[in-house]
C-alpha atoms as a PDB file:
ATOM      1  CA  UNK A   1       0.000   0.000   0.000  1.00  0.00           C
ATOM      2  CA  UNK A   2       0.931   3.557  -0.589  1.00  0.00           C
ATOM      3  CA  UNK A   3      -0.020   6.962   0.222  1.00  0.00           C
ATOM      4  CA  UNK A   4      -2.528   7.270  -2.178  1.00  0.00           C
ATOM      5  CA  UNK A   5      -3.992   4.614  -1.057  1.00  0.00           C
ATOM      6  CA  UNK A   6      -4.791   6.156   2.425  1.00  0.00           C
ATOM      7  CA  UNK A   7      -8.646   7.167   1.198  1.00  0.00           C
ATOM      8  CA  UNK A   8      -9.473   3.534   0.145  1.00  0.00           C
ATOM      9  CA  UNK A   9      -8.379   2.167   3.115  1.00  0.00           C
ATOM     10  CA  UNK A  10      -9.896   4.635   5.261  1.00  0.00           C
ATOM     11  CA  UNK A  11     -13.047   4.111   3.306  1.00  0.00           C
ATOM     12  CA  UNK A  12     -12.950   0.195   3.788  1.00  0.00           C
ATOM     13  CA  UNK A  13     -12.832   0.486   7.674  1.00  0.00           C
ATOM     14  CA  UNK A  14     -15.150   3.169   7.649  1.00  0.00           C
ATOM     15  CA  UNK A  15     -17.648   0.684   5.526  1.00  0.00           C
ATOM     16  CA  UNK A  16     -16.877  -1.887   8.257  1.00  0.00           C
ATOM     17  CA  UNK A  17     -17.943   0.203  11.007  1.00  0.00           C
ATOM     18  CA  UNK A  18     -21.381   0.510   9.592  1.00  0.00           C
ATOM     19  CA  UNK A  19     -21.694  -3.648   9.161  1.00  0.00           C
ATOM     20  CA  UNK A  20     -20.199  -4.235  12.461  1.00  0.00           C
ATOM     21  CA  UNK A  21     -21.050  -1.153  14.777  1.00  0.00           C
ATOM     22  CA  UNK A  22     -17.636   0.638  16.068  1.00  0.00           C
ATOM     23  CA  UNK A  23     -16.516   4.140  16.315  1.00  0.00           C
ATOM     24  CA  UNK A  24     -13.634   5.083  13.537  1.00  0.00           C
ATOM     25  CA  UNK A  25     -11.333   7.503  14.651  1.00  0.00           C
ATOM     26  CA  UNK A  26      -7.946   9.151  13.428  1.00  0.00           C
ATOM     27  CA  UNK A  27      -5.507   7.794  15.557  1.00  0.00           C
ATOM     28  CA  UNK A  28      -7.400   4.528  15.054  1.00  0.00           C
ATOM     29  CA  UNK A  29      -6.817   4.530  11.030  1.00  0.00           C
ATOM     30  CA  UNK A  30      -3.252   5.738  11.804  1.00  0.00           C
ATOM     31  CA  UNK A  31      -2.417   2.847  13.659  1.00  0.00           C
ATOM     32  CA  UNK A  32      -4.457   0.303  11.005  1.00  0.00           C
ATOM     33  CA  UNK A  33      -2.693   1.889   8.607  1.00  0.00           C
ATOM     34  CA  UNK A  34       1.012   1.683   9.800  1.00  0.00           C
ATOM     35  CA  UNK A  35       0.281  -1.922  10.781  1.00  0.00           C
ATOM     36  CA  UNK A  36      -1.017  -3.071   7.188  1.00  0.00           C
ATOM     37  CA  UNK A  37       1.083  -0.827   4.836  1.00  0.00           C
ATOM     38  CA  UNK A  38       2.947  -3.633   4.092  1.00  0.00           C
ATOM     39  CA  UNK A  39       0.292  -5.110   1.991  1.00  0.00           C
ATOM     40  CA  UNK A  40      -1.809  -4.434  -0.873  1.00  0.00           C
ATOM     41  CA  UNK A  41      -5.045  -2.347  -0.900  1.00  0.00           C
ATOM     42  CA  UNK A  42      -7.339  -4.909  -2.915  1.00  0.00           C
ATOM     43  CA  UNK A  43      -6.351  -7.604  -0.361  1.00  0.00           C
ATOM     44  CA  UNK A  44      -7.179  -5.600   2.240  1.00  0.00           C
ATOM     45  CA  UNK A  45     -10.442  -4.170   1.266  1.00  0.00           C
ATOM     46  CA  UNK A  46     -11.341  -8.020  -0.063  1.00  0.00           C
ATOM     47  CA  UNK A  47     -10.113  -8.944   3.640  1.00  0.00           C
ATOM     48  CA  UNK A  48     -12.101  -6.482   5.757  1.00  0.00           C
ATOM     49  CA  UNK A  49     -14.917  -7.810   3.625  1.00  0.00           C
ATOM     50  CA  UNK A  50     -14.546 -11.311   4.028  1.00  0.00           C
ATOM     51  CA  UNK A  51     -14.082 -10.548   7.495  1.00  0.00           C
ATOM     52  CA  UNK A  52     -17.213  -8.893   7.993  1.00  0.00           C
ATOM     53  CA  UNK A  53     -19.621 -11.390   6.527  1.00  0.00           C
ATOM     54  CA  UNK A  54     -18.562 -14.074   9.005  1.00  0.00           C
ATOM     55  CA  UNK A  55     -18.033 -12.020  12.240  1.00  0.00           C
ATOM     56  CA  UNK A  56     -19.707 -10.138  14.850  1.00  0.00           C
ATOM     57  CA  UNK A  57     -16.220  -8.605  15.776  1.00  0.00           C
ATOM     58  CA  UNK A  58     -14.677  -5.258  14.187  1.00  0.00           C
ATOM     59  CA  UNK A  59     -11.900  -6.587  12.105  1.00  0.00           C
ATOM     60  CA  UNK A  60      -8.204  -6.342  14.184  1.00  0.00           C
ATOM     61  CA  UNK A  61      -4.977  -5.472  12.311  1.00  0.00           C
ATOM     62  CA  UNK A  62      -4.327  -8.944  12.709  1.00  0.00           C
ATOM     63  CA  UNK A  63      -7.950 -10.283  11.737  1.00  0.00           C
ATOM     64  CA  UNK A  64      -6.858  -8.562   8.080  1.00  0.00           C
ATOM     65  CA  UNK A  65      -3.187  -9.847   8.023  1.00  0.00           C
ATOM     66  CA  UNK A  66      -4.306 -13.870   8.681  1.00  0.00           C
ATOM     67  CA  UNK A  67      -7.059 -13.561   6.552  1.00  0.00           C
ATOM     68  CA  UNK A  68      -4.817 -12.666   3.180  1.00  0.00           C
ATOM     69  CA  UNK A  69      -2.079 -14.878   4.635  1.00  0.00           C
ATOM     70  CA  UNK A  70      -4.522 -17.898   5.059  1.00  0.00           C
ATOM     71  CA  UNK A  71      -3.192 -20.530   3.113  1.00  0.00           C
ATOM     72  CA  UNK A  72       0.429 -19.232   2.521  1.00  0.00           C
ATOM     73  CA  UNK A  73       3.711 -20.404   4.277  1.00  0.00           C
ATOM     74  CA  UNK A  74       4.667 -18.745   7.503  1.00  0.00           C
ATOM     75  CA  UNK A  75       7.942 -17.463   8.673  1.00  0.00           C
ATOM     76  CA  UNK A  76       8.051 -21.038  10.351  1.00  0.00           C
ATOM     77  CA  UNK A  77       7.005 -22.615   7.004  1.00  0.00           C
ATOM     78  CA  UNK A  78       9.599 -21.040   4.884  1.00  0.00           C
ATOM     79  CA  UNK A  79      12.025 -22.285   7.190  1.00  0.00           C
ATOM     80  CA  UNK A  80      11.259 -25.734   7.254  1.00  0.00           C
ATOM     81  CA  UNK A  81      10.929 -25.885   3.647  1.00  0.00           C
ATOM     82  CA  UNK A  82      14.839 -24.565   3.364  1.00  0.00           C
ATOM     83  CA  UNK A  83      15.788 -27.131   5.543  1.00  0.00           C
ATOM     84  CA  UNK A  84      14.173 -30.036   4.102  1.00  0.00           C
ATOM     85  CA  UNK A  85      14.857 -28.064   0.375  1.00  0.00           C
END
């Protein structure tokens, strides 16, 4: 993600605040933001929307991250695949 991707992302957790009733503040996307810049927008906003239609909870910085890593190798993963590679 990228700065000019600051408005979708704000948008997607705004959109996920009116699904799954929680207050959206500054700070708050600050944080989100700084914790998930590492990734790319469309998996995020795909994320925060998978997330929504199968819980009752406001979707965590970490809720987002496991749902786009779901399926891929871990640190852990990688480095038992080295080993036995």
């Amino acid at each position: 993600m990228n700065d000019n991707d600051k408005e979708r992302f704000s948008a997607a957790l705004v959109a996920a605040s009116f699904a799954i009733p929680r207050a959206v503040s500054k700070p708050m996307l600050t944080a989100y933001y700084n914790l998930l810049s590492d990734l790319d927008i469309i998996d995020i906003e795909k994320a925060i929307d998978n997330h929504c239609r199968v819980s009752q909870f406001y979707p965590k910085p970490a809720d987002i991250r496991n749902i786009i890593n779901a399926g891929k190798p871990n640190t852990q993963d990688k480095a038992v695949l080295a080993w036995l590679g």
